[in-house]
N, C-alpha and C. Protein backbone atom coordinates (compact mmCIF):
# COMPACT_ATOMS: atom_id res chain seq x y z
N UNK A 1 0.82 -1.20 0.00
CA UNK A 1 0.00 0.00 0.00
C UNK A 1 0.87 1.27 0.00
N UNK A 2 1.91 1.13 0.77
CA UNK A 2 2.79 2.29 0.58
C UNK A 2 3.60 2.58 -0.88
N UNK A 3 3.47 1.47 -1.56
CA UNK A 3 4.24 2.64 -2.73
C UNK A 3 3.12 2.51 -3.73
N UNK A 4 1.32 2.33 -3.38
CA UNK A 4 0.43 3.28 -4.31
C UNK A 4 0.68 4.16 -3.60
N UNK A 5 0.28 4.56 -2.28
CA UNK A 5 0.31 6.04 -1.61
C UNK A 5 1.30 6.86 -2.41
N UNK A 6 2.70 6.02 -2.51
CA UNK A 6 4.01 7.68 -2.93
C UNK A 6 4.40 7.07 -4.13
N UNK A 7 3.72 6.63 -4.91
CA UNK A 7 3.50 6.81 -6.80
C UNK A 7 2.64 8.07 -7.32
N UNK A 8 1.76 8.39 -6.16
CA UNK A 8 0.40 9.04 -6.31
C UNK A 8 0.79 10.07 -7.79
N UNK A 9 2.00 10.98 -7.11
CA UNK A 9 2.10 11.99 -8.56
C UNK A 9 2.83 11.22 -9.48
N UNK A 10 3.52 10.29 -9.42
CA UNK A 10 3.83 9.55 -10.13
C UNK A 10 3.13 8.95 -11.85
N UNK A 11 2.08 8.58 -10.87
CA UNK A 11 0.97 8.37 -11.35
C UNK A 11 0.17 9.65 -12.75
N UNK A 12 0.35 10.44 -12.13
CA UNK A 12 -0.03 11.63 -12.70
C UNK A 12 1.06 12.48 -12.97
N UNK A 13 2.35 12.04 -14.08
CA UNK A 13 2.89 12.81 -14.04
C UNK A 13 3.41 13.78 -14.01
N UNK A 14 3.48 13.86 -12.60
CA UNK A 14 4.17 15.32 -12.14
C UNK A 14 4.99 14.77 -11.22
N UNK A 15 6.15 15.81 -11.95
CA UNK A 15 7.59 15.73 -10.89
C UNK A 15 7.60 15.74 -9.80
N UNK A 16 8.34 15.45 -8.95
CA UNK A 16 9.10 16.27 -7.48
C UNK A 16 9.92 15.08 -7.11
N UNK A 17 10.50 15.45 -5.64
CA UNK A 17 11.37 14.80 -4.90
C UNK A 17 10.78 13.10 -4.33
N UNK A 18 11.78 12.29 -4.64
CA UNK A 18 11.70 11.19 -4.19
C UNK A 18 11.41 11.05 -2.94
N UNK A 19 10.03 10.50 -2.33
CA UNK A 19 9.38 10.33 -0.87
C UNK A 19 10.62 9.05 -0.08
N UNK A 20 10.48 9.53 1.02
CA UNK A 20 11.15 8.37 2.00
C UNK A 20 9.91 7.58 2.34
N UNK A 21 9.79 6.51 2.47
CA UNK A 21 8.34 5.23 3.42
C UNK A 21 7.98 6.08 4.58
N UNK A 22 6.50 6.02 4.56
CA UNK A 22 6.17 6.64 5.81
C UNK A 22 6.58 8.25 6.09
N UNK A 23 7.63 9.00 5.95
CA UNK A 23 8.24 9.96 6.18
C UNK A 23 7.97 11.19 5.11
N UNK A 24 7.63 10.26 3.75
CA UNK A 24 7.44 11.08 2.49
C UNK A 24 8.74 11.92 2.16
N UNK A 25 8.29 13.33 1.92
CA UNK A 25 9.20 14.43 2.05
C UNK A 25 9.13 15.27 3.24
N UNK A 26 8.71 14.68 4.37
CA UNK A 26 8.75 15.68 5.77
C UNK A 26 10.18 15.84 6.19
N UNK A 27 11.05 14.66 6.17
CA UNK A 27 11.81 15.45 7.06
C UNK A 27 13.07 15.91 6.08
N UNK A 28 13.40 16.22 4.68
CA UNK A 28 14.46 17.37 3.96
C UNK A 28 13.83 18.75 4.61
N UNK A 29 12.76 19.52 4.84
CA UNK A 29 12.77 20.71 5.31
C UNK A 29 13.03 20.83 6.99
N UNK A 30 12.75 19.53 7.23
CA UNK A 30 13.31 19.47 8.98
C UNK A 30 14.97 19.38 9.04
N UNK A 31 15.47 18.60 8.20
CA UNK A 31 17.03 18.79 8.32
C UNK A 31 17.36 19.65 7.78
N UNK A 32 17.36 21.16 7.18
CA UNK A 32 17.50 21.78 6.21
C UNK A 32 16.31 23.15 6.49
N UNK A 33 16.83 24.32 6.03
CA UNK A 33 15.48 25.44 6.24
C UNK A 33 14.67 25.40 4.94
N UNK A 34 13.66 25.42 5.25
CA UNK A 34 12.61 24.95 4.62
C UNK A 34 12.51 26.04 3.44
N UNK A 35 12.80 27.15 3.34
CA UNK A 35 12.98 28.04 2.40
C UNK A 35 13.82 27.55 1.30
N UNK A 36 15.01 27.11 1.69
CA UNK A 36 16.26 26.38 0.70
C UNK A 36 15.48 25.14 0.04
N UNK A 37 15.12 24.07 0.84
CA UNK A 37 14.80 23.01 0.49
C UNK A 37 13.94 23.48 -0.89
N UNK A 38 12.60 24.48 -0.55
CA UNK A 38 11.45 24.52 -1.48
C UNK A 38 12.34 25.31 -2.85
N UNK A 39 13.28 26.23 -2.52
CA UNK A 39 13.60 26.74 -3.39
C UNK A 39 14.59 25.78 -4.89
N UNK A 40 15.69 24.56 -3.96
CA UNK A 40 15.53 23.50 -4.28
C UNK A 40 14.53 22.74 -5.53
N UNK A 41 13.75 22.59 -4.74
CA UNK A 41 13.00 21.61 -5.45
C UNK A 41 12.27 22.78 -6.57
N UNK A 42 12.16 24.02 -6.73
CA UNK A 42 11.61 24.71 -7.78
C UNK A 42 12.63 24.58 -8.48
N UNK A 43 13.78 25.00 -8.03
CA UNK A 43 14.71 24.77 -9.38
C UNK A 43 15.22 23.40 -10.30
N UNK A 44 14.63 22.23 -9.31
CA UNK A 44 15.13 21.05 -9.68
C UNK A 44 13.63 20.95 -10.58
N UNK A 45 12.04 21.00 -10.07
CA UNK A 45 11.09 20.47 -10.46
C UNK A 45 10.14 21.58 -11.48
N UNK A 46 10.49 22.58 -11.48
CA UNK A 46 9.93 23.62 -11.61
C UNK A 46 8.98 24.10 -11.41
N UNK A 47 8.17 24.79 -11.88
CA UNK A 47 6.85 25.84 -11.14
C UNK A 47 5.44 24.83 -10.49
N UNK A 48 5.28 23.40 -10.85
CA UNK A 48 4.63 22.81 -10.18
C UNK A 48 4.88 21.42 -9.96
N UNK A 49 4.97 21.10 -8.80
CA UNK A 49 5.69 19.45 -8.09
C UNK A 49 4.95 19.12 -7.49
N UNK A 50 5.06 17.84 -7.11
CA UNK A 50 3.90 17.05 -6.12
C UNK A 50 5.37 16.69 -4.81
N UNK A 51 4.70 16.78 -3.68
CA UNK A 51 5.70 16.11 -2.57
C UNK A 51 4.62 15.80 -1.63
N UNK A 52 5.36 14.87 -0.54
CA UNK A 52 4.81 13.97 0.16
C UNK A 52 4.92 14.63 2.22
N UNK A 53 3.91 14.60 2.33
CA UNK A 53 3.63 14.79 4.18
C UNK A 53 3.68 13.73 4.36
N UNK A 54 4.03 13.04 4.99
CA UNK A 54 4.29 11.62 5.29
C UNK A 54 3.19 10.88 4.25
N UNK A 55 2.57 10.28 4.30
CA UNK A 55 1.95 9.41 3.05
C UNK A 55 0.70 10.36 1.94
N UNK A 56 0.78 11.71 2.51
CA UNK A 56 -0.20 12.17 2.21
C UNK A 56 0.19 13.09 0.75
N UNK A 57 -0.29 13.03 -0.25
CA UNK A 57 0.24 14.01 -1.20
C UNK A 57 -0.08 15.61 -1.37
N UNK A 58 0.82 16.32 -1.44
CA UNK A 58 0.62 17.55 -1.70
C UNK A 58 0.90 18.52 -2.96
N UNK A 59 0.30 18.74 -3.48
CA UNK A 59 0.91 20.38 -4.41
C UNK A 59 1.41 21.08 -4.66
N UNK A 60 2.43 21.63 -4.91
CA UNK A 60 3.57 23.04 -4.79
C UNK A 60 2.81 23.60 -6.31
N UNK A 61 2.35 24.43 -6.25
CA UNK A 61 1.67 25.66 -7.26
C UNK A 61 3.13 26.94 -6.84
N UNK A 62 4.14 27.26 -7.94
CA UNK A 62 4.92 28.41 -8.14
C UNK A 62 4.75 29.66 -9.51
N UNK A 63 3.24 28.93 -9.83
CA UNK A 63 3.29 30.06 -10.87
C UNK A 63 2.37 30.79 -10.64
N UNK A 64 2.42 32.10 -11.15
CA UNK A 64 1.15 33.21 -10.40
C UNK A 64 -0.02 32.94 -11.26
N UNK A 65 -0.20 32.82 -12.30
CA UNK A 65 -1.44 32.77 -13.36
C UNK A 65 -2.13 31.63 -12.82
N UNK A 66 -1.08 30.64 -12.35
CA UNK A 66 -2.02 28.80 -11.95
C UNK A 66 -2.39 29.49 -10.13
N UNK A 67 -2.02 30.09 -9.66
CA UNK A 67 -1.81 30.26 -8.60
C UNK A 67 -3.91 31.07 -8.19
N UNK A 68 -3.36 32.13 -9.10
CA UNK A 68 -4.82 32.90 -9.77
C UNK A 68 -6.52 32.16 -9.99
N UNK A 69 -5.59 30.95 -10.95
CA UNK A 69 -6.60 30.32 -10.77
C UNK A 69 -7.07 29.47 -10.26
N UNK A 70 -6.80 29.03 -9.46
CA UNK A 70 -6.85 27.93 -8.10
C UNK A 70 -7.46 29.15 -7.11
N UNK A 71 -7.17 30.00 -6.75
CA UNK A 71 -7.44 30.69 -5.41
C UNK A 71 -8.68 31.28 -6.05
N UNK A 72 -8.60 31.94 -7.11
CA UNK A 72 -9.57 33.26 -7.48
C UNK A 72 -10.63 32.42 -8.47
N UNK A 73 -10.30 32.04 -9.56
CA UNK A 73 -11.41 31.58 -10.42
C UNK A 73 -11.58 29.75 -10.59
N UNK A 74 -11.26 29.08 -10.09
CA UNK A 74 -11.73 28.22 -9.09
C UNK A 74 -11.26 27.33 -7.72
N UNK A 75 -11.89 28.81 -7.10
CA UNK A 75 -11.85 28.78 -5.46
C UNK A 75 -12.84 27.70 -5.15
N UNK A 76 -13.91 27.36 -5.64
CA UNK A 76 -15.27 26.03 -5.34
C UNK A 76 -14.54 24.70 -5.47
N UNK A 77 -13.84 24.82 -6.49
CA UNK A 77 -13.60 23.49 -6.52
C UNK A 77 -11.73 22.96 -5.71
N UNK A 78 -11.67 24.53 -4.97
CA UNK A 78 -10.35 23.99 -4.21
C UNK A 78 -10.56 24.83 -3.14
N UNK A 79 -11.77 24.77 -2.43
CA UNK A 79 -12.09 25.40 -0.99
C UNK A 79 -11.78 25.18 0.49
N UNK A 80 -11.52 23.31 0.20
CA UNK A 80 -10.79 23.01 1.55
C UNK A 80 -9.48 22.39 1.25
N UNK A 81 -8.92 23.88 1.31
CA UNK A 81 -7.16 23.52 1.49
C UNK A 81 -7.08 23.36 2.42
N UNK A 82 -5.37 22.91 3.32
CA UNK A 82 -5.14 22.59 4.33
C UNK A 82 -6.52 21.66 5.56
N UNK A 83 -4.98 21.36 6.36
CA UNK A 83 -6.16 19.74 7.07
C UNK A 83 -6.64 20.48 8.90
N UNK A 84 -7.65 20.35 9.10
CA UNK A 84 -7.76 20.95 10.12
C UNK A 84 -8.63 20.19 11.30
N UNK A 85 -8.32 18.79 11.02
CA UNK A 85 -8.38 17.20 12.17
C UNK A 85 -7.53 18.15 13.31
N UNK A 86 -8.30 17.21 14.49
CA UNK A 86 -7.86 17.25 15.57
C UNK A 86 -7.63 18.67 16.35
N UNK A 87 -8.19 19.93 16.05
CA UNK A 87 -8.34 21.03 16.38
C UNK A 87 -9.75 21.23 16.82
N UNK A 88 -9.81 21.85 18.06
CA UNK A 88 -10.91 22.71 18.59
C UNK A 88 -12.11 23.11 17.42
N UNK A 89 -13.21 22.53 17.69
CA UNK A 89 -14.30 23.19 16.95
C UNK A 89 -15.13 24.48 16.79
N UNK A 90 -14.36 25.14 18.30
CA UNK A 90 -14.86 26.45 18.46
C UNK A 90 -13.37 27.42 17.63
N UNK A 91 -12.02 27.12 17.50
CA UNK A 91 -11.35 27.82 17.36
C UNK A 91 -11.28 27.70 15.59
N UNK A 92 -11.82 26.69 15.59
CA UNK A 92 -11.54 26.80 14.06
C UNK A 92 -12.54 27.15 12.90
N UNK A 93 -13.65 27.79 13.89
CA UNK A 93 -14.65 28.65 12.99
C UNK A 93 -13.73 30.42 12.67
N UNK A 94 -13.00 30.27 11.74
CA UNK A 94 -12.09 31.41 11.40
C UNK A 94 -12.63 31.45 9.78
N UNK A 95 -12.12 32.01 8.77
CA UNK A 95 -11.93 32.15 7.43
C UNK A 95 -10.66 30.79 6.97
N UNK A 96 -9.94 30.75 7.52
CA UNK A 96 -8.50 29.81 7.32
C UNK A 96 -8.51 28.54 7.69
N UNK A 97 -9.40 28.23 8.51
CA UNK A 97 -9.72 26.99 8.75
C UNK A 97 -10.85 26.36 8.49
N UNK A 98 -11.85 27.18 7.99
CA UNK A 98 -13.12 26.32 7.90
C UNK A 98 -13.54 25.63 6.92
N UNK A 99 -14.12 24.91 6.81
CA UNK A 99 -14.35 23.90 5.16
C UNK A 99 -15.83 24.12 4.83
N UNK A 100 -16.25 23.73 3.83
CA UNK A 100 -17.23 23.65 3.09
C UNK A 100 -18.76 25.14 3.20
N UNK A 101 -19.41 24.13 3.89
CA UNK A 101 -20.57 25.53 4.28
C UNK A 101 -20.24 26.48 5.24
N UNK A 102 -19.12 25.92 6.23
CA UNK A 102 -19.50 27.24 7.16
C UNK A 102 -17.87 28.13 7.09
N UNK A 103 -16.96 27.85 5.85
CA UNK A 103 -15.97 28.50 5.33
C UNK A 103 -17.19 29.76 4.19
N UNK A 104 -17.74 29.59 3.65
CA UNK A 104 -18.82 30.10 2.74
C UNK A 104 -19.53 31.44 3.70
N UNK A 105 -20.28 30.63 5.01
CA UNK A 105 -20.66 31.75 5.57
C UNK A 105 -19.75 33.15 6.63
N UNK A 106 -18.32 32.52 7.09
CA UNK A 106 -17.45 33.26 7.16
C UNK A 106 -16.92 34.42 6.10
N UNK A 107 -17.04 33.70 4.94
CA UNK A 107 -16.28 34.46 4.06
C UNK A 107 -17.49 35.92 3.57
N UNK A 108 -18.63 35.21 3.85
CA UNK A 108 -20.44 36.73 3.42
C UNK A 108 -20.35 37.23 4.28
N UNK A 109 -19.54 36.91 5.56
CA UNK A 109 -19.33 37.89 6.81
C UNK A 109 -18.17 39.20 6.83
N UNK A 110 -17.32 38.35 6.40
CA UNK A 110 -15.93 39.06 6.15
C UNK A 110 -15.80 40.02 5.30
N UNK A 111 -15.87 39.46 4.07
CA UNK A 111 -16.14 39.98 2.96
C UNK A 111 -16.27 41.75 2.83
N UNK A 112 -17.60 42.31 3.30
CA UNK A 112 -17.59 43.70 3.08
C UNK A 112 -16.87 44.54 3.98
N UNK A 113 -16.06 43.56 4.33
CA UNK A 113 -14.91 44.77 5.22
C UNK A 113 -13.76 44.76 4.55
N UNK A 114 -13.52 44.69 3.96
CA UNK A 114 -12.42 44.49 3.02
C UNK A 114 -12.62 45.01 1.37
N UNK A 115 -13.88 45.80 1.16
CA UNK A 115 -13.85 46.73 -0.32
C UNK A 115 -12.68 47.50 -0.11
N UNK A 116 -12.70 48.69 -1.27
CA UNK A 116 -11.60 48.98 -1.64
C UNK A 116 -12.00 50.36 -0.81
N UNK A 117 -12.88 50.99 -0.35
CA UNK A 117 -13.08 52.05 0.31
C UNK A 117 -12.84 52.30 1.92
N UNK A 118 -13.14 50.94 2.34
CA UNK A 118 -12.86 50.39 3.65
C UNK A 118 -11.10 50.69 3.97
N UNK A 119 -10.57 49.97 3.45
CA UNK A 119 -9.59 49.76 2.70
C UNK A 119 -8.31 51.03 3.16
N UNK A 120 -9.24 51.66 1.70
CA UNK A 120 -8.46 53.09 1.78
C UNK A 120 -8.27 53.85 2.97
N UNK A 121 -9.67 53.80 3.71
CA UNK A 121 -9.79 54.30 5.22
C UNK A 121 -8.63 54.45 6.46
N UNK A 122 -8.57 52.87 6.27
CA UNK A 122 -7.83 52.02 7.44
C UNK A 122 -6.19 52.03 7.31
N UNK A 123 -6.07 52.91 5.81
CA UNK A 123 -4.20 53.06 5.53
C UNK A 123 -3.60 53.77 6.14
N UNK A 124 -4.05 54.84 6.96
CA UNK A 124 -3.21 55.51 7.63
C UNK A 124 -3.04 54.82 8.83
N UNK A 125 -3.81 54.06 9.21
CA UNK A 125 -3.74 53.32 10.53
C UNK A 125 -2.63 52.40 10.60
């Protein structure tokens, strides 16, 4: 089972760094500052790689246009980024942590504080 888990981008070819069992790619940014490592692997894999959290696969998006469109024009279909198991249910009603419906109603909350008039207001502050 472990080497379907870290074929995964394999599978789908896309580059990146060779996973360790179990470990994936967690610990090169633990031995190493994690800035170097990623910078690393952009120059080895370029603007988009797959690497491994211990068995789990992840994404590296380095280009701004793919970047654009993942966040901005489709944000629905990539709304629950990051994993947010095993955290407080009261602390993680935020914008950054929440998933599905009640990331949606955070965000109709948030939202009109942050136009461009608001905005302008709050710059001298």
């Amino acid at each position: 089972s472990w080497r379907n888990a870290l074929s995964y981008w394999k599978d789908r070819h896309i580059s990146g760094p060779k996973p360790i069992p179990f470990f994936g790619n967690f610990l090169s940014p633990v031995l190493k500052a994690r800035p170097s490592v990623e910078l690393e692997w952009y120059k080895t894999y370029g603007k988009l790689f797959g690497v491994f959290t211990f068995a789990k696969p992840k994404l590296t998006v380095a280009d701004p246009e793919l970047i654009k469109q993942i966040l901005v024009k489709d944000f629905s279909k990539f709304r629950n980024r990051g994993d947010t198991a095993g955290r407080h249910p009261v602390i993680s009603k935020n914008m950054f942590n929440s998933r599905d419906d009640d990331w949606r109603r955070v965000r109709a909350i948030a939202s009109p504080t942050f136009t461009s008039g608001k905005l302008r207001k709050m710059y001298a502050l």
